[in-house]
N, C-alpha and C. Protein backbone atom coordinates (compact mmCIF):
# COMPACT_ATOMS: atom_id res chain seq x y z
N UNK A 1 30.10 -97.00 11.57
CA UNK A 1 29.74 -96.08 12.64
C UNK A 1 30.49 -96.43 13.93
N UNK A 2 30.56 -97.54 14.28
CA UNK A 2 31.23 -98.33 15.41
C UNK A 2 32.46 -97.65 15.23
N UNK A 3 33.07 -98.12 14.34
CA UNK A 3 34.73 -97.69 13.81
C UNK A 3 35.11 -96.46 14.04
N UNK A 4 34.02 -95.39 13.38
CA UNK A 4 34.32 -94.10 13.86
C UNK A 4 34.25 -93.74 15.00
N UNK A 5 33.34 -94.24 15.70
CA UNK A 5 33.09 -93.59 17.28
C UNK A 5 34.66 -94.59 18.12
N UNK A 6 34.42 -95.30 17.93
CA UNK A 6 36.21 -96.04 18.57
C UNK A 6 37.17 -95.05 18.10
N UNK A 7 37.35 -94.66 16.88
CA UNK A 7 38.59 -94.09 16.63
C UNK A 7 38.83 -92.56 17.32
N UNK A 8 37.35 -92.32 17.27
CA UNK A 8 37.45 -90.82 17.93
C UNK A 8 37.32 -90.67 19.30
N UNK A 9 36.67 -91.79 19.92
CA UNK A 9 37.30 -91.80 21.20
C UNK A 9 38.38 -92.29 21.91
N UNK A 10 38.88 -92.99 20.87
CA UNK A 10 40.79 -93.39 21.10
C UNK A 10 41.62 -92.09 20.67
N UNK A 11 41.24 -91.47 19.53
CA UNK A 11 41.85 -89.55 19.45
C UNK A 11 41.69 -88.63 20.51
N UNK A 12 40.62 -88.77 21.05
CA UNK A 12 40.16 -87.73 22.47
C UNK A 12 40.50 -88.36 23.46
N UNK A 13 41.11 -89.68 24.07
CA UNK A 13 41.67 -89.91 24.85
C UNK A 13 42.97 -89.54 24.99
N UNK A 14 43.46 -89.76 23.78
CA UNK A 14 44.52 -88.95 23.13
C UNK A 14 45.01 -87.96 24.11
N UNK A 15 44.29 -86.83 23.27
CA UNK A 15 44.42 -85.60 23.25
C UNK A 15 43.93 -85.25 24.60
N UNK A 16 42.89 -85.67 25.27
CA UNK A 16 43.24 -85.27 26.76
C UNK A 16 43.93 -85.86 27.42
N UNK A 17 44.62 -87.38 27.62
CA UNK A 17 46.16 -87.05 28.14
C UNK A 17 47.41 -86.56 27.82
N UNK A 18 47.07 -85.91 26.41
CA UNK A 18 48.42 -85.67 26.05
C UNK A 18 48.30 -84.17 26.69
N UNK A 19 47.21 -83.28 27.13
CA UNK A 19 46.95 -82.13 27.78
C UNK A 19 47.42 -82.20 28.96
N UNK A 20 47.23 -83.23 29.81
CA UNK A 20 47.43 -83.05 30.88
C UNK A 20 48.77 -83.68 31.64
N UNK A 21 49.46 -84.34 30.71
CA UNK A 21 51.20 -85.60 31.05
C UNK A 21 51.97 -84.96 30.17
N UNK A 22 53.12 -84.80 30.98
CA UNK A 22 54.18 -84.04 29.67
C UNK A 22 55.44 -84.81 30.23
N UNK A 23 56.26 -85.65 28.67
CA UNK A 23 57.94 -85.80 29.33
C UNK A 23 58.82 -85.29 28.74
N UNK A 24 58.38 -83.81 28.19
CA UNK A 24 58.77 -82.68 27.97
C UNK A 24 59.32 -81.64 28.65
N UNK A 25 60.55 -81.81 28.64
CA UNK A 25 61.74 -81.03 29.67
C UNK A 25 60.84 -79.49 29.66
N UNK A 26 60.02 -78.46 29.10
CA UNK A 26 59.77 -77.48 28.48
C UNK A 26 58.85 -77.48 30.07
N UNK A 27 58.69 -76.68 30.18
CA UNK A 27 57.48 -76.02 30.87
C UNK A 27 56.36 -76.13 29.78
N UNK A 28 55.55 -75.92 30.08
CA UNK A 28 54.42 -76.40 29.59
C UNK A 28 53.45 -75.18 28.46
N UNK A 29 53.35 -75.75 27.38
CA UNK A 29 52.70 -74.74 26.47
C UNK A 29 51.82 -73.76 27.14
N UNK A 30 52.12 -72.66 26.52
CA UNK A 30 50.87 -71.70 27.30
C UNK A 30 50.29 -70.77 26.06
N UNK A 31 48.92 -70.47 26.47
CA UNK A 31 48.29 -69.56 25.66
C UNK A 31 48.64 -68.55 25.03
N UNK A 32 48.79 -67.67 24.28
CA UNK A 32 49.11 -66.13 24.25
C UNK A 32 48.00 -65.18 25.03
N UNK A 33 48.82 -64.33 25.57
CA UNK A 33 48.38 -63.63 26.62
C UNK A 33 46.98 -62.03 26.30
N UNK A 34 47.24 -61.94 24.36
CA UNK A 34 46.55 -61.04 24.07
C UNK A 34 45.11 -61.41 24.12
N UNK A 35 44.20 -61.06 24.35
CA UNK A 35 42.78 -60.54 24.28
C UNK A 35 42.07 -61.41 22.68
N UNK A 36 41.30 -62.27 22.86
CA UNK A 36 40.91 -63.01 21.41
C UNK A 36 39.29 -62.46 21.37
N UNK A 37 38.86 -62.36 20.71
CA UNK A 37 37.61 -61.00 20.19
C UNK A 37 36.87 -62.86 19.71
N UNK A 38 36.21 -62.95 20.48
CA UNK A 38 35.46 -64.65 20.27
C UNK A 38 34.75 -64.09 18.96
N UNK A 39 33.95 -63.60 19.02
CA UNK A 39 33.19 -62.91 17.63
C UNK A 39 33.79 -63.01 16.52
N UNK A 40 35.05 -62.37 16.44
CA UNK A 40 35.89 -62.42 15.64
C UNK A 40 36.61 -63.72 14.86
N UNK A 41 36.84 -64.49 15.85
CA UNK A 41 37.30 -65.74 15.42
C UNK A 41 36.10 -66.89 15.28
N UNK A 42 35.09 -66.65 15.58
CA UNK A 42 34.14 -67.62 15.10
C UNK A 42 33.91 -67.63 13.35
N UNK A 43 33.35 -68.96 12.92
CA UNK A 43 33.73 -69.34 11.44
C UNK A 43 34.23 -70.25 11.09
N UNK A 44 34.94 -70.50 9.93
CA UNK A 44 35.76 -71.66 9.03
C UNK A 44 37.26 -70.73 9.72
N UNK A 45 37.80 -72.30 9.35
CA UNK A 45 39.38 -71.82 9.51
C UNK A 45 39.29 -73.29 8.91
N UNK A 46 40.59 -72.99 7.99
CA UNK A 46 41.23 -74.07 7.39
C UNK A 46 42.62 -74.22 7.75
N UNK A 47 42.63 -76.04 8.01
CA UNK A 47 43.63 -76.42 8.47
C UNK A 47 44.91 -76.64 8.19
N UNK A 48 45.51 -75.90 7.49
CA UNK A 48 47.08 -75.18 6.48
C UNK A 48 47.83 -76.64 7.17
N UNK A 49 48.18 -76.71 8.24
CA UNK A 49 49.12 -77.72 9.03
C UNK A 49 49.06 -78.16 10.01
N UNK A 50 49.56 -79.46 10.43
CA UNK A 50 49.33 -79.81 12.05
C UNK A 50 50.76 -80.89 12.28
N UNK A 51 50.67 -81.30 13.54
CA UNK A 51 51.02 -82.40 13.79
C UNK A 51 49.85 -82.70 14.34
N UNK A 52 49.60 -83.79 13.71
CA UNK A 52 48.00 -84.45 13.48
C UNK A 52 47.80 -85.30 14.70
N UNK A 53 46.47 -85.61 15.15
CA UNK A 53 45.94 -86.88 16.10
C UNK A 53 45.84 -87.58 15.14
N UNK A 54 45.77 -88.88 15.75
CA UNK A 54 45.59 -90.19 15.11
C UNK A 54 44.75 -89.87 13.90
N UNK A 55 43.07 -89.32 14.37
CA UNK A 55 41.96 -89.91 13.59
C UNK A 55 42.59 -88.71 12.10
N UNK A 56 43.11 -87.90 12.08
CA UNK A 56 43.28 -86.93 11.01
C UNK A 56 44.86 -86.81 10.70
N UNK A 57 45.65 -88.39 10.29
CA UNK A 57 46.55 -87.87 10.03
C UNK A 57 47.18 -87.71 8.55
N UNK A 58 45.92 -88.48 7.96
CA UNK A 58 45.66 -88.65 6.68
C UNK A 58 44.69 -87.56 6.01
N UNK A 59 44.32 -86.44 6.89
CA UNK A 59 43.24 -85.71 6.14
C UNK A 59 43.58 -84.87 5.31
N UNK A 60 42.47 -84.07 4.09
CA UNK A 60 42.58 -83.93 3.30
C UNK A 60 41.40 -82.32 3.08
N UNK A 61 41.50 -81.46 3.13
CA UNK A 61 40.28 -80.57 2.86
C UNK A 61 40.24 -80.28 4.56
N UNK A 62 40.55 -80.28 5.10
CA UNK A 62 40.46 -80.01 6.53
C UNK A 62 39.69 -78.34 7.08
N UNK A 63 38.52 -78.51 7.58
CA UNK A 63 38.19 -77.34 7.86
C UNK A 63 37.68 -76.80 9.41
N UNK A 64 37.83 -76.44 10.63
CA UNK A 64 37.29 -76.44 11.68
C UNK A 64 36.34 -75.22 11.44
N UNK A 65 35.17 -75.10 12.07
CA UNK A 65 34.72 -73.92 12.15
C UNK A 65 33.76 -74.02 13.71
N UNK A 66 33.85 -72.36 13.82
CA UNK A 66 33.03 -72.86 15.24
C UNK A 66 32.10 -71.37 15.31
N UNK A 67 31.26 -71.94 16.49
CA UNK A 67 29.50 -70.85 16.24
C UNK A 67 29.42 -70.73 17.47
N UNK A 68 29.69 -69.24 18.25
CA UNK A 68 29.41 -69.61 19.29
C UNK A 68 27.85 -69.09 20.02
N UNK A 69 27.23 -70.10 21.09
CA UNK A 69 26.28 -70.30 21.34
C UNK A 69 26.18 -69.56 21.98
N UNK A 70 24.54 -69.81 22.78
CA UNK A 70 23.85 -68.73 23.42
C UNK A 70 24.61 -69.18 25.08
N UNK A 71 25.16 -70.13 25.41
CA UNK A 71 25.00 -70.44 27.15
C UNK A 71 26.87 -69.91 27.01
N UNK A 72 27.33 -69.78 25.77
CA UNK A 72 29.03 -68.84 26.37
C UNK A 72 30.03 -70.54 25.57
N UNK A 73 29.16 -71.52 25.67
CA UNK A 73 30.35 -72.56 24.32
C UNK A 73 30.15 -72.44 23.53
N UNK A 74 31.37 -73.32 22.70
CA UNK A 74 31.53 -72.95 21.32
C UNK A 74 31.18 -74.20 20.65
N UNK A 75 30.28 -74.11 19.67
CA UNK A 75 29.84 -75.20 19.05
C UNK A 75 30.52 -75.54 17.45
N UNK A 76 31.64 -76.76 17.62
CA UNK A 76 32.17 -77.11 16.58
C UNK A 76 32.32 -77.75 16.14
N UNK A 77 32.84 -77.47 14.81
CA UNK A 77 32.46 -78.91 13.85
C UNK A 77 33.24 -78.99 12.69
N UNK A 78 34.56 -80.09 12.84
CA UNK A 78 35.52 -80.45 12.34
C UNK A 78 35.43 -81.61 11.22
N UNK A 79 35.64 -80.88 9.67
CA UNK A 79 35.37 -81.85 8.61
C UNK A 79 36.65 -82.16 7.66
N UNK A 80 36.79 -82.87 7.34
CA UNK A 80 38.00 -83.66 6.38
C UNK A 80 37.30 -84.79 5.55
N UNK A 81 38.44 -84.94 4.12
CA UNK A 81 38.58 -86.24 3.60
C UNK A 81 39.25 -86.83 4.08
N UNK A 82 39.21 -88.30 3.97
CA UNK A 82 40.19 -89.62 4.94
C UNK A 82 40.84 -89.94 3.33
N UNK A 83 42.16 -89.62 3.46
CA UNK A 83 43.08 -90.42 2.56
C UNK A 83 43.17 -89.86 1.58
N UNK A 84 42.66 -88.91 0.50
CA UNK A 84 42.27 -88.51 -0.51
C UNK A 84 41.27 -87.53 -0.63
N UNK A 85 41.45 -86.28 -1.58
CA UNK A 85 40.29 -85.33 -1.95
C UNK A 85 39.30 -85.63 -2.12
N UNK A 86 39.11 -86.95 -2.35
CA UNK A 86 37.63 -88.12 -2.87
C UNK A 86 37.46 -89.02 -1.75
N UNK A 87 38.12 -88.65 -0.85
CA UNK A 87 37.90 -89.88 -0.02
C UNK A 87 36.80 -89.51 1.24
N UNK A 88 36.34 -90.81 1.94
CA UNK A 88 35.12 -90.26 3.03
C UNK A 88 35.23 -88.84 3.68
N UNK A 89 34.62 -88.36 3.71
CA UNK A 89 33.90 -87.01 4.23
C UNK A 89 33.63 -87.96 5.65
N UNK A 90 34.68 -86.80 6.73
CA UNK A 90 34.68 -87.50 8.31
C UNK A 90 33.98 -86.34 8.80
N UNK A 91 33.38 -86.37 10.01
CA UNK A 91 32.48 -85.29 10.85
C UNK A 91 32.64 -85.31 12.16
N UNK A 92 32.88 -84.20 12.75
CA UNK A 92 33.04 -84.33 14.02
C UNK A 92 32.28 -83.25 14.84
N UNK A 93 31.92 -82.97 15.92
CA UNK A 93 31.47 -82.35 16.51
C UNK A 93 31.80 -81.98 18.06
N UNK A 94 33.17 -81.78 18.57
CA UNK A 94 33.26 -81.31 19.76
C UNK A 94 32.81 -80.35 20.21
N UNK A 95 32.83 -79.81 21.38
CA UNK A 95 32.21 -78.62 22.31
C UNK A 95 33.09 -77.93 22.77
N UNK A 96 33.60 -76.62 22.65
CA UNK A 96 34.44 -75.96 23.07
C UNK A 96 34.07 -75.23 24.62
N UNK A 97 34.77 -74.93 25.77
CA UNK A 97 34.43 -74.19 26.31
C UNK A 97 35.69 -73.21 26.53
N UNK A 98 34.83 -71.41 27.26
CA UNK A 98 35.97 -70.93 27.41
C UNK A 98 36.19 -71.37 28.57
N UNK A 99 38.07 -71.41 28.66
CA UNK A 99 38.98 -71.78 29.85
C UNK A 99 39.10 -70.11 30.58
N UNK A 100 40.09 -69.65 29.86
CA UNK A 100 40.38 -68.75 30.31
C UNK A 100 39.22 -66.98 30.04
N UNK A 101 38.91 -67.03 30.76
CA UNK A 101 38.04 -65.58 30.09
C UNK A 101 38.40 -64.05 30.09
N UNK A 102 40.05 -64.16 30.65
CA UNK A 102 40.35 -62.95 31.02
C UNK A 102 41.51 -62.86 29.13
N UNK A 103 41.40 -63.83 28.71
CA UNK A 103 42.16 -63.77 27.42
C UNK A 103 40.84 -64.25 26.32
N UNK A 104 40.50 -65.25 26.58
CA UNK A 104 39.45 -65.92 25.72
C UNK A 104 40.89 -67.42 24.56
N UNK A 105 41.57 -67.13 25.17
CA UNK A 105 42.97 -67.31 24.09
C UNK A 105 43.31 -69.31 25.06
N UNK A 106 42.58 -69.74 25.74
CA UNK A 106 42.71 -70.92 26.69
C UNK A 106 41.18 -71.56 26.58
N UNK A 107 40.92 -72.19 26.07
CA UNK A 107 39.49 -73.37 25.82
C UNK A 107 40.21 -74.64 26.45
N UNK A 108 38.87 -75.04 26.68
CA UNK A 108 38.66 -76.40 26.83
C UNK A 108 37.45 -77.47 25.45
N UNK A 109 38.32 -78.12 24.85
CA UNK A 109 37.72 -78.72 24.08
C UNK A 109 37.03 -80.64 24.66
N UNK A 110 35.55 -80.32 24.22
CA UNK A 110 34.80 -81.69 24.63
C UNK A 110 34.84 -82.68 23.65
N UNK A 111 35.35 -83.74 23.63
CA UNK A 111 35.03 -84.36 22.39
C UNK A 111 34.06 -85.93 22.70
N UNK A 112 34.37 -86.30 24.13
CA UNK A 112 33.56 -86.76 24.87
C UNK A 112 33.23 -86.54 26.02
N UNK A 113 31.73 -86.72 26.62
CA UNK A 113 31.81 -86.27 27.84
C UNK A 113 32.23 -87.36 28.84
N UNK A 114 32.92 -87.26 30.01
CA UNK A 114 33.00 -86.07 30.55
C UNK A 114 34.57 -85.63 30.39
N UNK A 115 35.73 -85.82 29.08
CA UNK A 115 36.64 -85.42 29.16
C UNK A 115 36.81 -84.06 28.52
N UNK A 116 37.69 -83.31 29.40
CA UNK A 116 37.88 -81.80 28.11
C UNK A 116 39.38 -81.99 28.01
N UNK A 117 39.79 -81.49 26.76
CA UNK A 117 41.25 -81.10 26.74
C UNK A 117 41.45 -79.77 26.69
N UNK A 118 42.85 -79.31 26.80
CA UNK A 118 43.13 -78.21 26.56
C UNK A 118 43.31 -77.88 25.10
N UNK A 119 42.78 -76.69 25.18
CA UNK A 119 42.98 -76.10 23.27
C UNK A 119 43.79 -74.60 23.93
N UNK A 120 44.79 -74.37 22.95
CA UNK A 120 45.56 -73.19 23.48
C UNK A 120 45.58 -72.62 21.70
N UNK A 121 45.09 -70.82 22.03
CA UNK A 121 45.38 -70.58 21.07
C UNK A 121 47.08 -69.80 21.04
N UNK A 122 47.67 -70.40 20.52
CA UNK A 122 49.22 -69.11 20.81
C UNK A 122 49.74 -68.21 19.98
N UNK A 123 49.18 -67.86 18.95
CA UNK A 123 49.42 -67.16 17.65
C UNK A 123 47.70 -66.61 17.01
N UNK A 124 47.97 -65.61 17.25
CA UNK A 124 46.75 -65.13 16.07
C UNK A 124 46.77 -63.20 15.34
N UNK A 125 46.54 -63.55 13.91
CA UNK A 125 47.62 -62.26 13.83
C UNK A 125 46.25 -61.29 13.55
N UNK A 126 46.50 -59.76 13.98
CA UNK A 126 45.82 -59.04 13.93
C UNK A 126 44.56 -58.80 13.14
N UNK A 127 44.59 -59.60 11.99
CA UNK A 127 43.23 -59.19 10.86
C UNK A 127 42.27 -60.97 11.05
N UNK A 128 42.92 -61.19 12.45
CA UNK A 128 41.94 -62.76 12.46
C UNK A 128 42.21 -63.85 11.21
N UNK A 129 43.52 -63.93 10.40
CA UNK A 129 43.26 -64.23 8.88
C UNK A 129 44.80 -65.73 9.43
N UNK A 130 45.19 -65.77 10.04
CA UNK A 130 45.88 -66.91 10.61
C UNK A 130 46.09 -67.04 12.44
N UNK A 131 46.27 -68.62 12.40
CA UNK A 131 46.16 -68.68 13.74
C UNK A 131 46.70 -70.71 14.26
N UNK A 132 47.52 -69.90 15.06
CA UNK A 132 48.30 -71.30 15.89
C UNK A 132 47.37 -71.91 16.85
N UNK A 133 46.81 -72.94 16.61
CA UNK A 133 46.59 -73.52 18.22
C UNK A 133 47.57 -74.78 18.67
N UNK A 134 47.76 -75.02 19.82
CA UNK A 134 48.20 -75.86 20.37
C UNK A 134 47.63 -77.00 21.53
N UNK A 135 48.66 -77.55 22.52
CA UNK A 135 48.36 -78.46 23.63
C UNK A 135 49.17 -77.83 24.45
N UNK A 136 49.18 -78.55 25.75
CA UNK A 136 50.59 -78.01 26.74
C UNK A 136 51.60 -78.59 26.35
N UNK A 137 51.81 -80.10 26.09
CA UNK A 137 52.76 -80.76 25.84
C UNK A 137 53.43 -80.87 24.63
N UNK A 138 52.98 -79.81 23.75
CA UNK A 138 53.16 -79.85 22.38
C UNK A 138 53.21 -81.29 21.46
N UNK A 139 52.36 -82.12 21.84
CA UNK A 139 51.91 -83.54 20.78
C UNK A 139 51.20 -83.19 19.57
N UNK A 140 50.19 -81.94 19.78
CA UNK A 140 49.54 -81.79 18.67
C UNK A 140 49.27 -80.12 18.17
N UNK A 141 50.01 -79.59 17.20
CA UNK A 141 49.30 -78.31 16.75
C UNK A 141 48.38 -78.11 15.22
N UNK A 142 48.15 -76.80 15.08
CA UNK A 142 47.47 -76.83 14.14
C UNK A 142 47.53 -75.48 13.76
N UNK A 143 47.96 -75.34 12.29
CA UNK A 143 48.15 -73.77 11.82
C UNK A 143 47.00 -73.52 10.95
N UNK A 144 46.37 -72.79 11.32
CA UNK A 144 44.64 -72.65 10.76
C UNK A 144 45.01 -71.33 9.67
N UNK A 145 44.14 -71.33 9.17
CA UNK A 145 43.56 -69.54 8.12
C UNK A 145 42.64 -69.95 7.93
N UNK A 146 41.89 -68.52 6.93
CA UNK A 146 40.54 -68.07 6.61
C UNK A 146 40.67 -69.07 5.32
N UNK A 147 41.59 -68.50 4.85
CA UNK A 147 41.52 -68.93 3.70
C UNK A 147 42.47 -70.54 3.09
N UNK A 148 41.95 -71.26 2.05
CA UNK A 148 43.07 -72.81 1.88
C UNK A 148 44.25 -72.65 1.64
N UNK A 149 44.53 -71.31 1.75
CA UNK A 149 46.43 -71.26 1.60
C UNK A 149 47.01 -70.37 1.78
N UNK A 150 48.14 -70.17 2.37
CA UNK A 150 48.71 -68.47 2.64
C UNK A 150 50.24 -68.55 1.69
N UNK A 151 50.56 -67.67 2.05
CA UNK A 151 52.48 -67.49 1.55
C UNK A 151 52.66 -68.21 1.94
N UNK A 152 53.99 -68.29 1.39
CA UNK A 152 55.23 -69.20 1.92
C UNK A 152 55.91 -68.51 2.85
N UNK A 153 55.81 -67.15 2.65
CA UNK A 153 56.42 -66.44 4.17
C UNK A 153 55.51 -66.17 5.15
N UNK A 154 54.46 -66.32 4.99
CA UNK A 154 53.31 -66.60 6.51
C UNK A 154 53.38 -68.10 6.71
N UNK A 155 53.74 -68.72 5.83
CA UNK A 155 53.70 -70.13 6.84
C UNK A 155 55.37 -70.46 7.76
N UNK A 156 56.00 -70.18 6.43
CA UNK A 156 57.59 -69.43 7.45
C UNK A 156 57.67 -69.29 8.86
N UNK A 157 56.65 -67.80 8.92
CA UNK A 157 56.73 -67.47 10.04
C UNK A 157 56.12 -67.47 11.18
N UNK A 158 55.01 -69.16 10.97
CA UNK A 158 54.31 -69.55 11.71
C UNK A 158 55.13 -70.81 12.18
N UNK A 159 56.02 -71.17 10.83
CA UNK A 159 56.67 -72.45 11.32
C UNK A 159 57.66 -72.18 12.15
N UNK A 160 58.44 -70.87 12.32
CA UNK A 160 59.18 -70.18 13.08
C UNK A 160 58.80 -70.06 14.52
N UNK A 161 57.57 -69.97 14.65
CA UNK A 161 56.65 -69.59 15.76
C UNK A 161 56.39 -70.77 16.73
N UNK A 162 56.53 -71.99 16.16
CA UNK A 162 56.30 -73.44 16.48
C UNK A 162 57.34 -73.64 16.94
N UNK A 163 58.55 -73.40 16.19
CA UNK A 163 60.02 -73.52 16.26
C UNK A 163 60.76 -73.08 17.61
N UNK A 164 60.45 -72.00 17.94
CA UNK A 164 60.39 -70.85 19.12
C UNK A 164 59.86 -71.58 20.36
N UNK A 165 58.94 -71.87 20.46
CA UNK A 165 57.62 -72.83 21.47
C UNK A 165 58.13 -73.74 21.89
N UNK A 166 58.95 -74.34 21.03
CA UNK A 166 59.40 -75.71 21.32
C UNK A 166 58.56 -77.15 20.61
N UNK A 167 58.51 -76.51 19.63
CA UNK A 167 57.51 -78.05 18.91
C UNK A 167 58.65 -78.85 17.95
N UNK A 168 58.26 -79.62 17.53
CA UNK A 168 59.30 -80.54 16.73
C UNK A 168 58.82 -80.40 15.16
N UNK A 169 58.93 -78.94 14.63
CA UNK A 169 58.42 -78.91 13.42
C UNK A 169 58.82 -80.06 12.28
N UNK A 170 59.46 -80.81 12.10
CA UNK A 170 59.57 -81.89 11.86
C UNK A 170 58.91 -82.68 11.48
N UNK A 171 57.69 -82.85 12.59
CA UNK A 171 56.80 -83.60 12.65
C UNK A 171 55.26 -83.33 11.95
N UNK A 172 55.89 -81.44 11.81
CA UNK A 172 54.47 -80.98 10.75
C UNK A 172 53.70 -81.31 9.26
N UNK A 173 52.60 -81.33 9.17
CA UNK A 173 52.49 -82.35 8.01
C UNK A 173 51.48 -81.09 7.10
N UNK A 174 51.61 -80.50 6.26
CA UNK A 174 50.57 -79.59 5.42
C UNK A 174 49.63 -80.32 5.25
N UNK A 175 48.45 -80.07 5.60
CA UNK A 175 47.37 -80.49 4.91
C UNK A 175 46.73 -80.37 3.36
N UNK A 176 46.66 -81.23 2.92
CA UNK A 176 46.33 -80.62 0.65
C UNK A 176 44.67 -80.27 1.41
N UNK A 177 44.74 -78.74 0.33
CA UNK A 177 43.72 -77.91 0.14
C UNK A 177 42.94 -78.07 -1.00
N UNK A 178 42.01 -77.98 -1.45
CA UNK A 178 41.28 -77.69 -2.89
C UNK A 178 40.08 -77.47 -2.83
């Protein structure tokens, strides 16, 4: 228990300075500017790809899903195997808030209090059925769906999309589904 709570608050330290320090020549990741239907995107989304934080770079079954509440956050809860399809079942529970409300497409994610990071969504395609999120500094993304696997030409043209942004697809790692 110790172990986990260290690791995940060494990941969320992470991830909120990697939100807010960039030595990334790029201007700084930004949201997509269309309109996100919160309703709509609440649920499972499975985690197709990332360039991973520390605590998940080994994961396995990766699923985020989020519920959103009665006071306007989003209540979520991020599950994986560590190392293997058989391996520990990890749990997480950050707090989303909305950032931006004139898009809904800019959160702030809690993973401890009192830090938030930025969660940027920058890709999400019309039937809600895939979806990019990012950081500003591009350290960490994540190519989500409904479902544990898409084409090879929707991931194409998500990896294209990363590519475009300025991420170091390179560094992307598929997550195994089953």
């Amino acid at each position: 228990m110790i172990r986990n709570t260290l690791c995940w608050v060494t990941a969320s330290a992470a991830a909120v300075l990697s939100s807010c320090q960039s030595t990334d020549p790029e201007p700084p990741q930004r949201a997509m500017t269309q309109k996100v239907e919160l309703k709509r995107f609440m649920g499972p989304w499975y985690v197709i790809a990332h360039i991973p934080t520390s605590i998940e770079k080994d994961a396995y079954n990766a699923v985020e899903s989020y519920e959103l509440a009665a006071d306007g956050s989003i209540s979520t809860t991020f599950t994986f195997n560590r190392g293997s399809f058989d391996g520990p079942r990890k749990i997480y529970h950050p707090r989303g808030f909305i950032y931006n409300h004139e898009t809904n497409a800019e959160w702030r994610m809690q993973f401890i209090w009192p830090f938030k990071a930025a969660y940027l969504i920058t890709s999400l395609d019309d039937d809600y059925q895939t979806a990019v999120i990012g950081v500003p500094n591009r350290s960490y993304v994540w190519i989500m769906a409904r479902s544990k696997s898409i084409s090879e030409a929707s991931f194409a043209r998500l990896k294209k999309h990363l590519a475009a942004t300025g991420h170091d697809v390179s560094k992307l790692r598929r997550v195994p589904q089953r």
